[in-house]
C-alpha atoms as a PDB file:
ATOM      1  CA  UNK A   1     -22.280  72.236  28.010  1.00  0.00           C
ATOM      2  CA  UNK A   2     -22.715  70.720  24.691  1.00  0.00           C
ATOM      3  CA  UNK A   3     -19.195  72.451  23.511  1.00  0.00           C
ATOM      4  CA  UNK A   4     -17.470  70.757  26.554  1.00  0.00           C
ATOM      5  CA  UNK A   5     -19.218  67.163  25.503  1.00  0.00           C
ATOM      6  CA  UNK A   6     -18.123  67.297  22.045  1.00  0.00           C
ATOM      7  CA  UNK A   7     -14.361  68.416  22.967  1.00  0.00           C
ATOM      8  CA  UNK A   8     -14.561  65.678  25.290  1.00  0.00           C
ATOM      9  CA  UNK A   9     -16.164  63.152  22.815  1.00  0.00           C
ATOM     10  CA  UNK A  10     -13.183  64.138  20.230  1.00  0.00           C
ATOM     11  CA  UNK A  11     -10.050  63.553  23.003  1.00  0.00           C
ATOM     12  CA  UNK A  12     -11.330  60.553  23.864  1.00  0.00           C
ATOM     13  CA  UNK A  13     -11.758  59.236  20.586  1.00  0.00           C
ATOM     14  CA  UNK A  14      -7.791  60.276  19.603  1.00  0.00           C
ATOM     15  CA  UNK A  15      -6.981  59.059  23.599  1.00  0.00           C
ATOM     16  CA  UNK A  16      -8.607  55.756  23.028  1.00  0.00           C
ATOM     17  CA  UNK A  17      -7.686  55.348  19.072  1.00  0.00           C
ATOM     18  CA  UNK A  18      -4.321  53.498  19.878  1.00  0.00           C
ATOM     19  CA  UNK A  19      -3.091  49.967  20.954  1.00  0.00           C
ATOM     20  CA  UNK A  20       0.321  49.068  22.232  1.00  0.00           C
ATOM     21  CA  UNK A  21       1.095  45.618  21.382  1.00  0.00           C
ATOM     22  CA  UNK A  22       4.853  46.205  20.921  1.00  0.00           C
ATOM     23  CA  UNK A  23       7.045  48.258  23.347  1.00  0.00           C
ATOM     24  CA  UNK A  24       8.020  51.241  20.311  1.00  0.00           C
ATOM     25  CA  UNK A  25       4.680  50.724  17.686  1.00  0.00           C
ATOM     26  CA  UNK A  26       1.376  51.685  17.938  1.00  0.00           C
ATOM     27  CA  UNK A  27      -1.621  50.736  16.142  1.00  0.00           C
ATOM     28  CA  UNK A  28      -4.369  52.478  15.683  1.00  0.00           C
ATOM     29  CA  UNK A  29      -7.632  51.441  16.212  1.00  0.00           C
ATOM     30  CA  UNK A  30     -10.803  51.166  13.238  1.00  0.00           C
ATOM     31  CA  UNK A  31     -12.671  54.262  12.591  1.00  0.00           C
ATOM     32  CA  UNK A  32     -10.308  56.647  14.439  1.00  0.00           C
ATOM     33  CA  UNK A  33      -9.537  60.302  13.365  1.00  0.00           C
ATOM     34  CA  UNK A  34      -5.463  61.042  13.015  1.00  0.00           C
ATOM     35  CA  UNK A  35      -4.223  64.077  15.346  1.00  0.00           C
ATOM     36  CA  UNK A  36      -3.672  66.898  13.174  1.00  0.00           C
ATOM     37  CA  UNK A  37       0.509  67.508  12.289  1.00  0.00           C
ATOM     38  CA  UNK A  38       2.249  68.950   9.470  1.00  0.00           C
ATOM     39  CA  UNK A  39       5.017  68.205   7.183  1.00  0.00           C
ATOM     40  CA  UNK A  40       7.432  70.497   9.368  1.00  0.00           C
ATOM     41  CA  UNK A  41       6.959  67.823  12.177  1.00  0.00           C
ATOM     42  CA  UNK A  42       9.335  65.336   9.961  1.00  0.00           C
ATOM     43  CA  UNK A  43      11.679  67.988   8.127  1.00  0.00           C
ATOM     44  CA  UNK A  44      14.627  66.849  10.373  1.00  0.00           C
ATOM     45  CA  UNK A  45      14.374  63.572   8.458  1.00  0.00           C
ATOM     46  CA  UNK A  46      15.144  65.067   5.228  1.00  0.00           C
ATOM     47  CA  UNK A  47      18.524  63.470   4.118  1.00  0.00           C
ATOM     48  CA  UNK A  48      20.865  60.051   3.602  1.00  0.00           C
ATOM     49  CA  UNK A  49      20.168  57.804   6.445  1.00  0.00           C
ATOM     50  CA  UNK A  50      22.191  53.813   6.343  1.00  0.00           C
ATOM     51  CA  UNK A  51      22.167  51.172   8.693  1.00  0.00           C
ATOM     52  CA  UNK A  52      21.867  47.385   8.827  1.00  0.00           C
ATOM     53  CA  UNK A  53      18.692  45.200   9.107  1.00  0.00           C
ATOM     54  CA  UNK A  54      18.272  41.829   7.000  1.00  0.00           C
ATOM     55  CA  UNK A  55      21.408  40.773   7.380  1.00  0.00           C
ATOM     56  CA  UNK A  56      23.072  43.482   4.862  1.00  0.00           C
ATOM     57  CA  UNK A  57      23.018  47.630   4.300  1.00  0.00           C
ATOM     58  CA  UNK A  58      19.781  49.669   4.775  1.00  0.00           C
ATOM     59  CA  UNK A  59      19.752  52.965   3.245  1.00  0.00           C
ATOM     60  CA  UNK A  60      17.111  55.621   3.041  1.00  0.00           C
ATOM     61  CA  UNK A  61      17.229  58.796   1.055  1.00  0.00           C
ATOM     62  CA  UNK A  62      14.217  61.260   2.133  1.00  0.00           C
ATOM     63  CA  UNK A  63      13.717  64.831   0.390  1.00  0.00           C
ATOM     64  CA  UNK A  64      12.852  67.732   2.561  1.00  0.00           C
ATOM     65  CA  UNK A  65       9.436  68.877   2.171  1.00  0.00           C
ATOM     66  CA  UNK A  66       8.299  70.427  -0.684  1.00  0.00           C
ATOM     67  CA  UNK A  67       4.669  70.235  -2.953  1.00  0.00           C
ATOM     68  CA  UNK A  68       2.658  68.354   0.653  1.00  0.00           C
ATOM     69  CA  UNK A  69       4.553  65.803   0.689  1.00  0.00           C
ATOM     70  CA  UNK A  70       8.512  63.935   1.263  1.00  0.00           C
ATOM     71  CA  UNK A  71       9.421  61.198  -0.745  1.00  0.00           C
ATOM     72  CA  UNK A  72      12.001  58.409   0.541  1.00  0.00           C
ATOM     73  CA  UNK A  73      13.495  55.813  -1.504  1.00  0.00           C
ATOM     74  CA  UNK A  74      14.927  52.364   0.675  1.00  0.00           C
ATOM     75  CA  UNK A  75      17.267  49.974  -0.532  1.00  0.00           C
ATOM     76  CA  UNK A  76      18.462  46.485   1.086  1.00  0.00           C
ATOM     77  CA  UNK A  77      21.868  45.314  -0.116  1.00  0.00           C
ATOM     78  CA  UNK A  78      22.842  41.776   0.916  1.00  0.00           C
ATOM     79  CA  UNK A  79      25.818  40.123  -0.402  1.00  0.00           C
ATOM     80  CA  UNK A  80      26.933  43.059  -2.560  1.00  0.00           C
ATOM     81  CA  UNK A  81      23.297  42.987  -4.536  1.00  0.00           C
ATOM     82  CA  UNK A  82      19.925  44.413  -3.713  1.00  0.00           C
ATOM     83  CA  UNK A  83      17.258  42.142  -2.414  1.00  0.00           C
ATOM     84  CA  UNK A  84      14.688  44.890  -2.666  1.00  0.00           C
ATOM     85  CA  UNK A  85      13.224  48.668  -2.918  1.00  0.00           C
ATOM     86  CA  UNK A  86      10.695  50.539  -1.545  1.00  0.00           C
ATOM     87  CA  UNK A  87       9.149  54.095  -2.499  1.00  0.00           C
ATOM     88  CA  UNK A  88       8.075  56.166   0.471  1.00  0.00           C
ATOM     89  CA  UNK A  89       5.754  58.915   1.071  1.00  0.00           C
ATOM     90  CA  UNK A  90       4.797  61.334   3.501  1.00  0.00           C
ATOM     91  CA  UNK A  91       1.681  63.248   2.850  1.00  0.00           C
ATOM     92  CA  UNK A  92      -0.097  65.769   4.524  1.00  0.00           C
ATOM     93  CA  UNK A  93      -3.697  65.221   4.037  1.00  0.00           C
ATOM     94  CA  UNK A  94      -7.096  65.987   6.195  1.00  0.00           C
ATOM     95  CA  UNK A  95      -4.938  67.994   8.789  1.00  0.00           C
ATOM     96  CA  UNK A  96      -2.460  64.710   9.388  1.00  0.00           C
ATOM     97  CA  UNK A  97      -0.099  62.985   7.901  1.00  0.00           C
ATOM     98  CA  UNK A  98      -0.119  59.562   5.829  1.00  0.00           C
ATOM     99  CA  UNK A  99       2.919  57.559   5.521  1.00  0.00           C
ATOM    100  CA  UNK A 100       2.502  55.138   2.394  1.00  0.00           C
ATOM    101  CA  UNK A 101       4.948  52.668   0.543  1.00  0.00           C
ATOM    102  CA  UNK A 102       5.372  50.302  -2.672  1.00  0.00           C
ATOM    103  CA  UNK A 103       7.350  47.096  -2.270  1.00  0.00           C
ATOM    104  CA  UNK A 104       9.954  46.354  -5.321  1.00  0.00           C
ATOM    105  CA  UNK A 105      12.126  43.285  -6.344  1.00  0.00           C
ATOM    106  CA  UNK A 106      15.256  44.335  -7.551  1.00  0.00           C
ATOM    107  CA  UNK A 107      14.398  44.649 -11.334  1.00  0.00           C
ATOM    108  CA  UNK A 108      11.709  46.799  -9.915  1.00  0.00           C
ATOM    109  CA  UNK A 109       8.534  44.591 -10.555  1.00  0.00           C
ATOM    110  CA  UNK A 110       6.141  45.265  -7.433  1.00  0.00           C
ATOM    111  CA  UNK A 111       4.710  43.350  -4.766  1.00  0.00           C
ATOM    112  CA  UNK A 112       1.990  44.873  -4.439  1.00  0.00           C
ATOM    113  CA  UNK A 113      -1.258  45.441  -7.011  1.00  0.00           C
ATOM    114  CA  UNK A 114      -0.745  48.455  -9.298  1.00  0.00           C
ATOM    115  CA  UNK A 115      -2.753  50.852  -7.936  1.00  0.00           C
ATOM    116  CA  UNK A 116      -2.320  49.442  -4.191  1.00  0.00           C
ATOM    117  CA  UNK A 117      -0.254  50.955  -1.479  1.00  0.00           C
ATOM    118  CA  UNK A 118       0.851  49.910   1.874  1.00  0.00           C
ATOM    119  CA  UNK A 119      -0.833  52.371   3.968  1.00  0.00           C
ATOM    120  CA  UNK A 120       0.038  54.410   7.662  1.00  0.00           C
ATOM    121  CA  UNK A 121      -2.256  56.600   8.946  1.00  0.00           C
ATOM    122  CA  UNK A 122      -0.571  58.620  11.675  1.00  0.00           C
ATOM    123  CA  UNK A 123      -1.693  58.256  15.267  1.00  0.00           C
ATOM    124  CA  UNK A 124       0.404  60.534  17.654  1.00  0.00           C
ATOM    125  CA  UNK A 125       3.490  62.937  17.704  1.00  0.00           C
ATOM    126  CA  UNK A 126       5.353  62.395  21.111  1.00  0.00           C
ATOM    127  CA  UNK A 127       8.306  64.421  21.568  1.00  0.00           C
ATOM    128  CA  UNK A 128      11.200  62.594  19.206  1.00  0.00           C
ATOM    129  CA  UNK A 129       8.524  60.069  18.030  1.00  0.00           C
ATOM    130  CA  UNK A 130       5.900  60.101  15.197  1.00  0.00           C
ATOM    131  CA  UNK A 131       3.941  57.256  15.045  1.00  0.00           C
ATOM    132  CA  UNK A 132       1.979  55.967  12.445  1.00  0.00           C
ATOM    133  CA  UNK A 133       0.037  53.216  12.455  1.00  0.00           C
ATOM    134  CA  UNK A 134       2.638  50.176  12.951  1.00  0.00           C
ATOM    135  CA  UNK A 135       5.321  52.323  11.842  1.00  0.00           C
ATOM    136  CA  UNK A 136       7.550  54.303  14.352  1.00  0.00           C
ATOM    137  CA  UNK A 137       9.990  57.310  13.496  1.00  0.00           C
ATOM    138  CA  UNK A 138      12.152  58.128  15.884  1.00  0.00           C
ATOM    139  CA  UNK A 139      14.670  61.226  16.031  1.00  0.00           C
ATOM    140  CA  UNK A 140      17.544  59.751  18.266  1.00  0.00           C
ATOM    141  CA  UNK A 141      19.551  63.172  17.584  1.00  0.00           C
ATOM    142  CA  UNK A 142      21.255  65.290  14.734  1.00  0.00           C
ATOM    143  CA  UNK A 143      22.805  61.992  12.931  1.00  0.00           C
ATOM    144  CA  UNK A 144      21.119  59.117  14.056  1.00  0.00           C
ATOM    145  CA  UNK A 145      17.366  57.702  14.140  1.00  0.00           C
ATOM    146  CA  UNK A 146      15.297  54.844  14.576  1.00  0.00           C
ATOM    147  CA  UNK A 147      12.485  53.318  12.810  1.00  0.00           C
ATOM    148  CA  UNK A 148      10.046  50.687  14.450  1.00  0.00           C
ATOM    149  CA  UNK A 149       8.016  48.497  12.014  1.00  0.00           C
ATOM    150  CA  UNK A 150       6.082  45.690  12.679  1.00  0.00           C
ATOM    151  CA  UNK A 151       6.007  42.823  10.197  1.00  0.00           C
ATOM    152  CA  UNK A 152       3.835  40.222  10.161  1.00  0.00           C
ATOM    153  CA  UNK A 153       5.266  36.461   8.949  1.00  0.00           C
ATOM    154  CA  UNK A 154       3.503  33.265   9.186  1.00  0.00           C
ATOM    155  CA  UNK A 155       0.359  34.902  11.117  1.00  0.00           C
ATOM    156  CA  UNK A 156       3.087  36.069  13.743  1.00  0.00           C
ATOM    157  CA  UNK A 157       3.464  39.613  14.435  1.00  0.00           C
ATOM    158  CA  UNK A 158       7.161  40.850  15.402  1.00  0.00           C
ATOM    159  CA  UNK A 159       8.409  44.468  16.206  1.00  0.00           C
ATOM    160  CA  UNK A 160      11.608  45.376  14.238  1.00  0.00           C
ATOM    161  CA  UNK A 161      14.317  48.173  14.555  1.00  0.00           C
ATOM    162  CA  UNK A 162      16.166  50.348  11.902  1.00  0.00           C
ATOM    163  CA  UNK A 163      18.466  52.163  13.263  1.00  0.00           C
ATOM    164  CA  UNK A 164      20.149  54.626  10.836  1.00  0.00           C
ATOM    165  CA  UNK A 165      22.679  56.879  10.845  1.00  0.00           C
ATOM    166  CA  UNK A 166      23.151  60.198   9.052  1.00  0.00           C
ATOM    167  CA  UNK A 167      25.637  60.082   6.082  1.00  0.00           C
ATOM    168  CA  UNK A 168      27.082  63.239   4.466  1.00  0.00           C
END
């Protein structure tokens, strides 16, 4: 009885550790436990990925998985110039995944602190979709995907779409 309590107990705190506020992001609520998922649930996002967001060129270059982790690097290109970079990573850590990320104008000083990240714990793998925590990754097929962020501006929250495609 206690077994079936505690089993209970733990799917309801990963059934109940999630809120929808945006149609393709979920959050996860405070002192929640990620589901457990590997590195080989994301390997099909190893590659060159552009699009457009921003008004100019999105591109993403992620490594396959190697050493616990992938690493991406993101560039924004507007008017033939960058307007900024991010560093990506995907970790595996306690069982889950982590999804973190540094901000970077184009002559590479950082937004954020030195030794702060912007941080995504991940919440749920559904089918195509991994979602961390305000931070969708969606595998639209062989060539093409879709990421889901939400960004925050002037105390407003917004949902916004990358979509990407696959580029040899």
């Amino acid at each position: 009885m206690i077994k079936i309590f505690i089993v209970l107990l733990c799917l309801g705190v990963f059934a109940s550790a999630q809120t929808r506020e945006f149609p393709n992001t979920i959050t996860r609520d405070p002192g929640t436990i990620s589901p457990p998922a590997t590195l080989e649930d994301m390997s099909w996002l190893a590659g060159y990925w552009r699009g457009e967001a921003f008004g100019g060129i999105t591109e993403e270059f992620w490594s396959p998985p190697a050493g616990g982790s992938m690493v991406c690097a993101f560039r924004l290109i507007n008017d033939d110039k960058v307007s900024f970079y991010e560093i990506c990573t995907i970790t595996e850590e306690n069982n889950s995944l982590m999804l973190r990320l540094k901000h970077f104008n184009p002559d590479l000083k950082g937004w954020e602190e030195k030794d702060k990240t912007v941080d995504f714990p991940l919440v749920k793998v559904a089918g195509e979709r991994i979602y961390f925590d305000g931070f969708t990754i969606e595998n639209t097929g062989p060539d093409e995907l879709n990421i889901y962020v939400i960004l925050e501006s002037k105390g407003k929250k917004s949902e916004m779409r990358f979509n990407y495609s696959r580029v040899d």
